[in-house]
Protein backbone atom coordinates (compact mmCIF):
# COMPACT_ATOMS: atom_id res chain seq x y z
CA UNK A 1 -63.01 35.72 -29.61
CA UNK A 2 -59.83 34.03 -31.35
CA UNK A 3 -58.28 35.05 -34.66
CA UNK A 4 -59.74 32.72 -36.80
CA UNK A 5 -56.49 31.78 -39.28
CA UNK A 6 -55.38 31.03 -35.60
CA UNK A 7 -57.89 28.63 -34.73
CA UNK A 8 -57.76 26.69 -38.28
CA UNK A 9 -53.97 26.26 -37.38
CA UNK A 10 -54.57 25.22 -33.76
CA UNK A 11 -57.22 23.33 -33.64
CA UNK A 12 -56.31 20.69 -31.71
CA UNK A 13 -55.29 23.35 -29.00
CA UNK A 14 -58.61 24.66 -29.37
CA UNK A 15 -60.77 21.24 -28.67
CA UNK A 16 -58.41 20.53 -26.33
CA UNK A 17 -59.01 24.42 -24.11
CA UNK A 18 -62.73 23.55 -24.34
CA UNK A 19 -62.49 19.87 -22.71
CA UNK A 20 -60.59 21.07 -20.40
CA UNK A 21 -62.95 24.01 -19.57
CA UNK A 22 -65.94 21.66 -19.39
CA UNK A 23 -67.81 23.19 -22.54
CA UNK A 24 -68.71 21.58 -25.84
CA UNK A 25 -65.63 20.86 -27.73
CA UNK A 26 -68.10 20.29 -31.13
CA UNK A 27 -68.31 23.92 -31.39
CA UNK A 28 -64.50 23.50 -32.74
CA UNK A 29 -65.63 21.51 -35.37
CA UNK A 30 -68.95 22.88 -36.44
CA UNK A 31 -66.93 26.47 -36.55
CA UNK A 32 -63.73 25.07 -38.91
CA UNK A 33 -66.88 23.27 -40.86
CA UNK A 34 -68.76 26.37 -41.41
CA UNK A 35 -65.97 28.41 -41.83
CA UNK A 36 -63.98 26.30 -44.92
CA UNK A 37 -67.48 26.55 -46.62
CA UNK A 38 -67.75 30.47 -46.14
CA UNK A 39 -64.26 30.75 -47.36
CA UNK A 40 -65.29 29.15 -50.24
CA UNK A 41 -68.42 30.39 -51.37
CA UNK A 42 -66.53 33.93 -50.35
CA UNK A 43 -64.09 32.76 -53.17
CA UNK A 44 -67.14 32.40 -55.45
CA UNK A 45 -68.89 35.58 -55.09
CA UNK A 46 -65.54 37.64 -55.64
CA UNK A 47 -64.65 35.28 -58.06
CA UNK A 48 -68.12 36.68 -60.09
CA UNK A 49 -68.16 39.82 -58.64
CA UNK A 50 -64.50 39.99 -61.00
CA UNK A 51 -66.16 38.23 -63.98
CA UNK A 52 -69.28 40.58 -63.86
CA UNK A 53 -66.40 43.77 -63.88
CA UNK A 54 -64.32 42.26 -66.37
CA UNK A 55 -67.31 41.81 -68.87
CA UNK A 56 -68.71 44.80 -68.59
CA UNK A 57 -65.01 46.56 -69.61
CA UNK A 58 -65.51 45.32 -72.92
CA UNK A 59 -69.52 45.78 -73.73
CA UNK A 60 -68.12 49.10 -75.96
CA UNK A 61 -66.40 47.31 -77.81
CA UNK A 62 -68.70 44.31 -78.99
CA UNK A 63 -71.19 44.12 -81.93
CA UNK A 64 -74.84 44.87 -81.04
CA UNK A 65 -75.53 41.18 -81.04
CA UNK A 66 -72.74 40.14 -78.93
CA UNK A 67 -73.63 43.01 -76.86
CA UNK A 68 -76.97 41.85 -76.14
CA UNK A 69 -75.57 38.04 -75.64
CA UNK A 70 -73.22 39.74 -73.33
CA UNK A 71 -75.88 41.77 -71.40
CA UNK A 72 -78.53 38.43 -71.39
CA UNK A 73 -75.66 36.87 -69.47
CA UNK A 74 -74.21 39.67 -67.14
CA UNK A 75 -78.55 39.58 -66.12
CA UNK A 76 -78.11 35.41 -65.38
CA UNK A 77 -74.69 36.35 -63.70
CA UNK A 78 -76.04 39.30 -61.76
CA UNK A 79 -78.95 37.21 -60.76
CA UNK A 80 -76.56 34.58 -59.39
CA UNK A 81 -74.33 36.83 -57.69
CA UNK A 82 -77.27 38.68 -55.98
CA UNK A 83 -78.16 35.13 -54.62
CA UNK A 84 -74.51 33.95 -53.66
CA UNK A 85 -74.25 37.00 -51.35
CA UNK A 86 -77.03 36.63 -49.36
CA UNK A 87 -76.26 33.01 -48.61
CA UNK A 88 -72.69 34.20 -48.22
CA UNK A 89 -73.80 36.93 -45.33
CA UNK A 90 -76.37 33.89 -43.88
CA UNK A 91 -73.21 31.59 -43.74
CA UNK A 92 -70.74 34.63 -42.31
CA UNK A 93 -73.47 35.22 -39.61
CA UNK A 94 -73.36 31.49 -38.32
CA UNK A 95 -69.49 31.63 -38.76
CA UNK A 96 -69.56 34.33 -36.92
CA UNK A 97 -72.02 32.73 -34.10
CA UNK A 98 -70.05 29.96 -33.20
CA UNK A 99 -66.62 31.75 -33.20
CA UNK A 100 -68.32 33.88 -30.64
CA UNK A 101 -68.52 30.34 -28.42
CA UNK A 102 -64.44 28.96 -28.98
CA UNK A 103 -62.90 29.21 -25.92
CA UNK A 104 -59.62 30.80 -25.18
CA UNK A 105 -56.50 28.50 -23.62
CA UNK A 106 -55.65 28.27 -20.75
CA UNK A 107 -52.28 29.34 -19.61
CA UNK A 108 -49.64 26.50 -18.45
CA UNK A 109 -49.79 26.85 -14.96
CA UNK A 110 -53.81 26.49 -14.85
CA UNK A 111 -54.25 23.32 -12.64
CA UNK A 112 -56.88 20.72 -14.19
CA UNK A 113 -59.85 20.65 -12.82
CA UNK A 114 -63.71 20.05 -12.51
CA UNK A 115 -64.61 22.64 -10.33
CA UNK A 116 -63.88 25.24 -7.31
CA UNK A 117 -63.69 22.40 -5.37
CA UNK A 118 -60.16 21.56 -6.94
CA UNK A 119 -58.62 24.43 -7.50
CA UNK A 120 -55.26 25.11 -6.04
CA UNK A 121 -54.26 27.42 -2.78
CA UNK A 122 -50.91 29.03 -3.75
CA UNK A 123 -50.98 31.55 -0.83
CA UNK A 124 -52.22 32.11 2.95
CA UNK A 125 -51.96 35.50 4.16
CA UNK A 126 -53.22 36.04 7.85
CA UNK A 127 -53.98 34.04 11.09
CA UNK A 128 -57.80 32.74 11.07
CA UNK A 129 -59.39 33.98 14.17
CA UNK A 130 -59.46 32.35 17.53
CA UNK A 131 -62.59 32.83 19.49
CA UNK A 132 -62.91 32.12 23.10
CA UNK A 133 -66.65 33.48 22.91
CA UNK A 134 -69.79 31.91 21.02
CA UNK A 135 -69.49 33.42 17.57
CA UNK A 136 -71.97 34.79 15.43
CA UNK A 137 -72.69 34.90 12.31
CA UNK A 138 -72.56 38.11 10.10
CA UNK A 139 -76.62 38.08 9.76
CA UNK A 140 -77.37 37.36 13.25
CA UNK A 141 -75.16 39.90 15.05
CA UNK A 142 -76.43 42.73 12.33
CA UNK A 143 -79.60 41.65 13.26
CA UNK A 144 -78.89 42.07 17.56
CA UNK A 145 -76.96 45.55 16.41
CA UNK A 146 -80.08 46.74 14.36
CA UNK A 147 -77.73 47.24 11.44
CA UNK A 148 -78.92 44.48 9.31
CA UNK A 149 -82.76 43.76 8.29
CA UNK A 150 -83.22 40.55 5.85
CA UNK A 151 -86.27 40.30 6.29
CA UNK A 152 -87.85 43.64 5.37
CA UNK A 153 -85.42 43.74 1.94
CA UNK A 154 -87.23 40.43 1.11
CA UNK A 155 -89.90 42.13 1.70
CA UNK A 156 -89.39 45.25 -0.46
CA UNK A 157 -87.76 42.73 -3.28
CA UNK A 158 -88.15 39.30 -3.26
CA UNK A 159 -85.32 36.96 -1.95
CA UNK A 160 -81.54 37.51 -1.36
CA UNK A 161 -82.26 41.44 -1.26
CA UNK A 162 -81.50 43.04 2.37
CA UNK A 163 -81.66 46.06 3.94
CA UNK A 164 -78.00 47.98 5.74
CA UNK A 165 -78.86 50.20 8.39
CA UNK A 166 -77.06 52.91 10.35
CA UNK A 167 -73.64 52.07 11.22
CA UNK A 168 -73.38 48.67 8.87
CA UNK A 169 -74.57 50.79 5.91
CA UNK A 170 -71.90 53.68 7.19
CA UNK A 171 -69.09 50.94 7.27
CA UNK A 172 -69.85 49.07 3.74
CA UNK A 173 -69.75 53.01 2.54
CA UNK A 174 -66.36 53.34 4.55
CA UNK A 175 -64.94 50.29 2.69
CA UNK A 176 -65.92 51.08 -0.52
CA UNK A 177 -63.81 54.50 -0.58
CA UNK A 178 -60.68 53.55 0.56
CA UNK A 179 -60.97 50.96 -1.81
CA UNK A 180 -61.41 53.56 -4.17
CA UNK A 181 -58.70 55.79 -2.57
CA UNK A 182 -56.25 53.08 -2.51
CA UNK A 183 -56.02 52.32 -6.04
CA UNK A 184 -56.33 56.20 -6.63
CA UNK A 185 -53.00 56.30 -4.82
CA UNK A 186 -51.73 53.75 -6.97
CA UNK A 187 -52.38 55.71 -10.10
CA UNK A 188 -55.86 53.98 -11.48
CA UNK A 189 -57.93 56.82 -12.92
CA UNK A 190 -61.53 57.36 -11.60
CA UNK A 191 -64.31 56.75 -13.76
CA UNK A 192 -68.19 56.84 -13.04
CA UNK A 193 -70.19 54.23 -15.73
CA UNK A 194 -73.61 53.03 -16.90
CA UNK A 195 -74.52 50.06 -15.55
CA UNK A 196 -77.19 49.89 -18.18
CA UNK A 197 -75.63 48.69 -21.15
CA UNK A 198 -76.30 47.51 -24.47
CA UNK A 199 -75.70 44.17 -25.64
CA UNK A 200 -72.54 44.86 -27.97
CA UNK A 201 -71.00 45.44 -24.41
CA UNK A 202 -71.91 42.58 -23.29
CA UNK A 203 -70.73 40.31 -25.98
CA UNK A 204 -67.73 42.28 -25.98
CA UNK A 205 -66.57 41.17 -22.41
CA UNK A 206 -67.87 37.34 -23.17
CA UNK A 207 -70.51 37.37 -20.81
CA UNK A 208 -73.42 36.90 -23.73
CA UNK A 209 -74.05 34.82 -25.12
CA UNK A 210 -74.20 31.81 -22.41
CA UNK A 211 -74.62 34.27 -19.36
CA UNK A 212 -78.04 35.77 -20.24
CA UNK A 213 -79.61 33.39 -17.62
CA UNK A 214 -77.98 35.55 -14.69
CA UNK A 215 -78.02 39.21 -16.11
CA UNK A 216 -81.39 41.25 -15.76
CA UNK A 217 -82.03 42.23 -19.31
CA UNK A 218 -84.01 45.17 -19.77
CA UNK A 219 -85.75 43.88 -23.18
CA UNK A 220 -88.12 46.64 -24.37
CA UNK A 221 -84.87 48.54 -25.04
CA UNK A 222 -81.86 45.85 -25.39
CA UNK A 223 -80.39 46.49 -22.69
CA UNK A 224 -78.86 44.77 -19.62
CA UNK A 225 -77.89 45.51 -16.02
CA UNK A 226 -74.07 44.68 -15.40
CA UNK A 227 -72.71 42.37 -12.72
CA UNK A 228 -69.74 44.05 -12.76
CA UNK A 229 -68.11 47.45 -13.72
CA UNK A 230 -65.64 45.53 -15.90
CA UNK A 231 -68.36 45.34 -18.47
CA UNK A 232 -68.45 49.56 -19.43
CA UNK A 233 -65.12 49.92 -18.32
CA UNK A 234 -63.51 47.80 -20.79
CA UNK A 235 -66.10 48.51 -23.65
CA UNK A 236 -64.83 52.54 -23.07
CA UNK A 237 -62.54 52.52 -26.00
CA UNK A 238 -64.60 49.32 -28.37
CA UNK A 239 -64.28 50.01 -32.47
CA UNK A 240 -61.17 52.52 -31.58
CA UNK A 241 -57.60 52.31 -32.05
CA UNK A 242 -55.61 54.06 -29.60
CA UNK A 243 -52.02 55.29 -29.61
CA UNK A 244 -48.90 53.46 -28.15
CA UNK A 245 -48.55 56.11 -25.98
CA UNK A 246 -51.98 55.82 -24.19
CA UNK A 247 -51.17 52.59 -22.81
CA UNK A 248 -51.68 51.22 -20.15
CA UNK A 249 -54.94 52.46 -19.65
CA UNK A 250 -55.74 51.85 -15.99
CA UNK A 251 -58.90 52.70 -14.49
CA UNK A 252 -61.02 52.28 -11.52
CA UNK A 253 -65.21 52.04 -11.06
CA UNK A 254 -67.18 52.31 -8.20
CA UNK A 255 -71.14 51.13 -9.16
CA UNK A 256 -73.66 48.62 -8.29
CA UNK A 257 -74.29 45.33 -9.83
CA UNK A 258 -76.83 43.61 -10.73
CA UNK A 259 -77.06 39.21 -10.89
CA UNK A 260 -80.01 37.40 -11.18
CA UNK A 261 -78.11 33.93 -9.46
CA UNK A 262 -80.01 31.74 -11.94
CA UNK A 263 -78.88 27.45 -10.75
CA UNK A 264 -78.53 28.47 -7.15
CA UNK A 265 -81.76 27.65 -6.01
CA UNK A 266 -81.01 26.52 -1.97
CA UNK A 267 -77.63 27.53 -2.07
CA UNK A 268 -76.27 30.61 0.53
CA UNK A 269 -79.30 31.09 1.06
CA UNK A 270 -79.44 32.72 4.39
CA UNK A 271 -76.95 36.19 5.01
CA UNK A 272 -75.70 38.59 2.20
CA UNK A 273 -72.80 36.15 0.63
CA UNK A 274 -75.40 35.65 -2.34
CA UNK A 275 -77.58 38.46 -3.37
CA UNK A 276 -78.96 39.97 -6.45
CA UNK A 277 -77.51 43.38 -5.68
CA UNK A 278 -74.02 44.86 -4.24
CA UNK A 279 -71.58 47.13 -4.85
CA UNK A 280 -68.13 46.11 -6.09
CA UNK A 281 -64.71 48.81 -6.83
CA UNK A 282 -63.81 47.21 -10.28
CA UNK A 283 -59.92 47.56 -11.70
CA UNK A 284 -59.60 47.25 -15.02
CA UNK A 285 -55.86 47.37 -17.44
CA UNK A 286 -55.57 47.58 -20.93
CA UNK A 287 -51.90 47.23 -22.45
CA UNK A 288 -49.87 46.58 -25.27
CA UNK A 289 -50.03 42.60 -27.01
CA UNK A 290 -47.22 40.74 -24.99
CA UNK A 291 -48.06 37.79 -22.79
CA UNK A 292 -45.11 38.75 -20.53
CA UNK A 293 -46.43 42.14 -19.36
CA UNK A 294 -50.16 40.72 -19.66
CA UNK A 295 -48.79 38.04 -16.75
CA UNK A 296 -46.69 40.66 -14.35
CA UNK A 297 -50.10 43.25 -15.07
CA UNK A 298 -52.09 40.44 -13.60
CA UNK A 299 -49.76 39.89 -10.61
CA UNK A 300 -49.29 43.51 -9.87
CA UNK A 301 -53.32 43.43 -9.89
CA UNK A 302 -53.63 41.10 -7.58
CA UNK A 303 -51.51 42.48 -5.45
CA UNK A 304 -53.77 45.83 -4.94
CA UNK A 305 -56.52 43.52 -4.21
CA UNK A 306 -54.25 41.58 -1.52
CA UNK A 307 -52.89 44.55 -0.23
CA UNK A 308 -56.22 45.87 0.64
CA UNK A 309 -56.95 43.09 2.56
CA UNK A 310 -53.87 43.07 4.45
CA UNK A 311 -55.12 46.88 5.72
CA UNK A 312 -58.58 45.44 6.34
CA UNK A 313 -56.90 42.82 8.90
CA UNK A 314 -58.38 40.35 7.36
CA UNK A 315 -56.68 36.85 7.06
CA UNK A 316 -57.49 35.34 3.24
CA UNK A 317 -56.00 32.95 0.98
CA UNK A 318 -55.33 33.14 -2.50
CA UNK A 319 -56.29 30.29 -4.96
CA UNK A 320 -54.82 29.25 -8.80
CA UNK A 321 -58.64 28.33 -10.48
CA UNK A 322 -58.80 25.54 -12.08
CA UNK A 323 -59.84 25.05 -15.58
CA UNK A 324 -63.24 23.85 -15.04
CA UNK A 325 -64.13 26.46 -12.94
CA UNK A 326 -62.52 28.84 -15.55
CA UNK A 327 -64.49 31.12 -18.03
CA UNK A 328 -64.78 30.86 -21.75
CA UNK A 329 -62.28 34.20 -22.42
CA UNK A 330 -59.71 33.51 -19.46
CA UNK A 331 -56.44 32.60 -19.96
CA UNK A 332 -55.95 32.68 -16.47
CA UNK A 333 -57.56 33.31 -13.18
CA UNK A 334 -56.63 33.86 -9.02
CA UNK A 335 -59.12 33.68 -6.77
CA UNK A 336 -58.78 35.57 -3.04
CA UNK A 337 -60.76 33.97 -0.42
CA UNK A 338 -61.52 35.23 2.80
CA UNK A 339 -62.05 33.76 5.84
CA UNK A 340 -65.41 33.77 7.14
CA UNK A 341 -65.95 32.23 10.46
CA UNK A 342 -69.83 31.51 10.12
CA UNK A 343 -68.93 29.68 6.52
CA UNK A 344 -65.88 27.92 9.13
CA UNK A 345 -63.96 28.35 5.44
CA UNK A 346 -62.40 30.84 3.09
CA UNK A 347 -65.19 32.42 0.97
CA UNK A 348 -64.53 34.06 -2.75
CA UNK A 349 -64.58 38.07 -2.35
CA UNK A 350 -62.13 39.10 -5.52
CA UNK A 351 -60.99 37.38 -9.29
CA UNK A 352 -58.45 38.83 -10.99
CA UNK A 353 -58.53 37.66 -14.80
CA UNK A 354 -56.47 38.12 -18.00
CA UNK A 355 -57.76 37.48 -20.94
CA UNK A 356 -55.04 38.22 -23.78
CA UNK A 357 -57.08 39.52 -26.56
CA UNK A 358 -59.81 37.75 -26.31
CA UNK A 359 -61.88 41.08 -24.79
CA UNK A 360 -60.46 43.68 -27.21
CA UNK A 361 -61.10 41.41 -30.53
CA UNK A 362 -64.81 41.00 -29.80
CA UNK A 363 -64.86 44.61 -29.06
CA UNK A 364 -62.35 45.60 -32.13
CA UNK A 365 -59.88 47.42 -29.56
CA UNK A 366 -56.83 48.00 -31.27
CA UNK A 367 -53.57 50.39 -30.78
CA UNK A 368 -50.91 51.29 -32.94
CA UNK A 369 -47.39 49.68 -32.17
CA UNK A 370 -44.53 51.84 -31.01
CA UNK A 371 -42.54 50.92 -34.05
CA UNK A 372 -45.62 51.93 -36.41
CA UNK A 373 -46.64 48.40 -37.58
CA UNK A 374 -50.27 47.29 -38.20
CA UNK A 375 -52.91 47.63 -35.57
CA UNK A 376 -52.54 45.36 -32.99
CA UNK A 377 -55.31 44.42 -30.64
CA UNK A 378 -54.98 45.35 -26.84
CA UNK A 379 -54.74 42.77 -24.00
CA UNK A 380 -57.20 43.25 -21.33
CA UNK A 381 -57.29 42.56 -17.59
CA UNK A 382 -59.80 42.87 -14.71
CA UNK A 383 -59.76 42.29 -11.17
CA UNK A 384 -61.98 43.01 -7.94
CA UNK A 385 -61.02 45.75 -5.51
CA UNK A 386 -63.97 45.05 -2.67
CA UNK A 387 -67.41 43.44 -2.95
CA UNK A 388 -70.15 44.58 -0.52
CA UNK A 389 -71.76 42.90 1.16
CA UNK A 390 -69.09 39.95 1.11
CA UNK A 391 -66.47 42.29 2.46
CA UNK A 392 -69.29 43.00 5.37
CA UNK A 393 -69.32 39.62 6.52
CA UNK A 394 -65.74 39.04 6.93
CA UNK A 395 -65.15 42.43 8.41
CA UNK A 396 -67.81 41.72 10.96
CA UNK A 397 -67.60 38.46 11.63
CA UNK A 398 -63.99 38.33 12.28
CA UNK A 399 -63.82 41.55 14.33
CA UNK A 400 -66.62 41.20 16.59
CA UNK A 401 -65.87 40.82 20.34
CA UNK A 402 -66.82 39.52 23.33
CA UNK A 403 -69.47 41.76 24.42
CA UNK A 404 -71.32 41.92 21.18
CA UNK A 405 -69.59 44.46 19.37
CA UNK A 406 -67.39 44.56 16.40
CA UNK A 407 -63.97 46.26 15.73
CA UNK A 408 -63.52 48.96 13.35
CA UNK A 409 -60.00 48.61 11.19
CA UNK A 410 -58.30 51.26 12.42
CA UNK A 411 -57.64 52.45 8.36
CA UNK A 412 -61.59 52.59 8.28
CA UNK A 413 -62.12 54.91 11.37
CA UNK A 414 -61.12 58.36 9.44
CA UNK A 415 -63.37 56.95 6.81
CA UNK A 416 -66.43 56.13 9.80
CA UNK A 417 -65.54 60.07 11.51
CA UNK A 418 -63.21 58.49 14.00
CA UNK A 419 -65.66 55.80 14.97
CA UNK A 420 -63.57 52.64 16.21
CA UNK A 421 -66.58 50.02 17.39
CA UNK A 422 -69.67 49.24 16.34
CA UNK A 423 -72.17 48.89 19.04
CA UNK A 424 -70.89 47.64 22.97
């Protein structure tokens, strides 16, 4: 959400973030509409609200005929004022509606764009694979291993579900916790969250409303299933204000997530790079209001993701997203891709976001200022660690060998009991 003095000032920067982030730039408009006209009638019912206070000061001291004149029309006023507010809280709530829909700019350095399909490489970390074997792909050589059953998940859920077995479900397990280790190391506290959330959560982070297609909502109780930890993790502290000192909060989550991949009917449709269900380590950063330390947060995230990767042996690339393949909240947003031989391309397995305050004003997340100023709101940041199963099929895929089996990284094997090869 913007500040909304903000957005009557910069309006044109406003329409012009939502063109460029292919949604409806009318929202600007029908927003600074609605709004002038709240402001207004706002005027009017505290304008009455002060007439009504004013008159009844001086009922003591008026005749009994003036008093009842004076009472007759504090009835008419109080009648009129009753009906002012509620078309005053009808108008707030649409106000309040469509600011929920303005779309934060983009930083200066986000490329233009339609879609993934332009959005800029800025790094390539790695040499792809060179193969002088017939490859396989992730789902076929879990399937000759006996570590990887599509067929029964499908059966036990419905499509893109899957089943990990023995030493595949062993290695996503391996992955996962020196993820979790590594940014433990790096000083990210631990926490375990509900994945279950309620909607103010979800608003919060920006994914509602628009993304209510591709959550599983659990209506009976108004709840939702995240897709990501980033969804509890930065709601932790909503409505609060925190202390200077607290900041940066930086924390860590391990926990499944849930996305219903509504629009992607035939697409990845065979293998585990698009399923309803996976586990992802989430980072998440909340600091002070500066756009200098929200930019060298977002670098310094990134480079735990990269780093990771590096250990992992896996070659990736890391891509600038464009604004038309941006979100509503994000100012800005890098992509890592990793190569996937079966895909014969890079494939997205991390996104490391900052959002400014566009997070922490939805959820009212503020923190006092060193120098004891007013309440300012936090800046928020969020990035991938690992995703299982995408991390599966570029760690199998580009570490199998020749005779069917597939190469443990040697940072996993304390992690797999000293295990170095899968199968062979």
């Amino acid at each position: 959400m913007l500040d909304s003095k903000w957005v009557r000032e910069h309006a044109a920067e406003v329409r012009d973030a939502a063109v460029r982030k292919r949604l409806d730039a009318t929202v600007v408009d029908s927003f600074l509409e609605k709004d002038q006209l709240h402001r207004e009638l706002l005027l009017q019912v505290e304008n009455l609200r002060a007439a009504l206070k004013d008159s009844s000061k001086v009922l003591g001291k008026l005749s009994p005929e003036q008093r009842e004149k004076n009472l007759s029309a504090q009835r008419a006023s109080k009648t009129k004022l009753k009906d002012l507010e509620q078309q005053e809280q009808l108008l707030r709530s649409e106000v309040q509606a469509l600011a929920m829909l303005l779309p934060m700019p983009p930083a200066a350095d986000v490329p233009d764009g339609k879609d993934d399909s332009q959005n800029v490489e800025v790094a390539r970390v790695g040499e792809i694979p060179q193969f002088d074997f017939q490859v396989l792909s992730h789902d076929d050589l879990g399937e000759k291993l006996g570590i990887i059953d599509i067929k029964r998940g499908v059966k036990l859920a419905g499509s893109r579900n899957y089943l990990l077995l023995g030493d595949a479900a062993r290695l996503e397990r391996a992955a996962l916790q020196f993820a979790l280790d590594h940014m433990l190391q790096r000083g990210f506290e631990m926490v375990s969250v509900p994945t279950l959330v309620k909607r103010e959560c979800m608003e919060g982070t920006g994914y509602f409303p628009g993304g209510e297609e591709q959550a599983y909502l659990a209506e009976r109780d108004d709840l939702a299933l995240v897709g990501t930890a980033e969804v509890p993790l930065t709601s932790i502290h909503s409505g609060e204000t925190l202390d200077f000192e607290c900041l940066p909060l930086r924390r860590v989550a391990l926990s499944p997530c849930y996305r219903r991949e509504a629009g992607t009917y035939g697409k990845d449709t065979k293998g585990l790079y698009r399923v309803h269900q996976f586990w992802k380590v989430e980072q998440v950063v909340l600091g002070p209001a500066c756009k200098d330390w929200s930019l060298e947060e977002h670098k310094i995230m990134l480079k735990h993701s990269s780093d990771l990767m590096e250990a992992l042996e896996l070659p990736y690339r890391v891509v600038n997203v464009c604004t038309g393949d941006l979100g509503q909240g994000q100012v800005q947003k890098f992509d890592i891709e990793t190569w996937m031989p079966s895909r014969n391309a890079y494939g997205e397995t991390h996104s490391a976001s900052r959002f400014h305050d566009f997070q922490t004003r939805r959820l009212n997340l503020r923190y006092r200022p060193k120098d004891g100023g007013k309440p300012q709101f936090c800046h928020s940041l969020n990035n991938t660690v690992i995703a299982s199963p995408r991390v599966l099929i570029a760690l199998l895929e580009n570490h199998q060998q020749a005779d069917g089996s597939v190469r443990i990284p040697q940072v996993l094997w304390p992690y797999m009991g000293g295990q170095q090869v899968i199968g062979g």
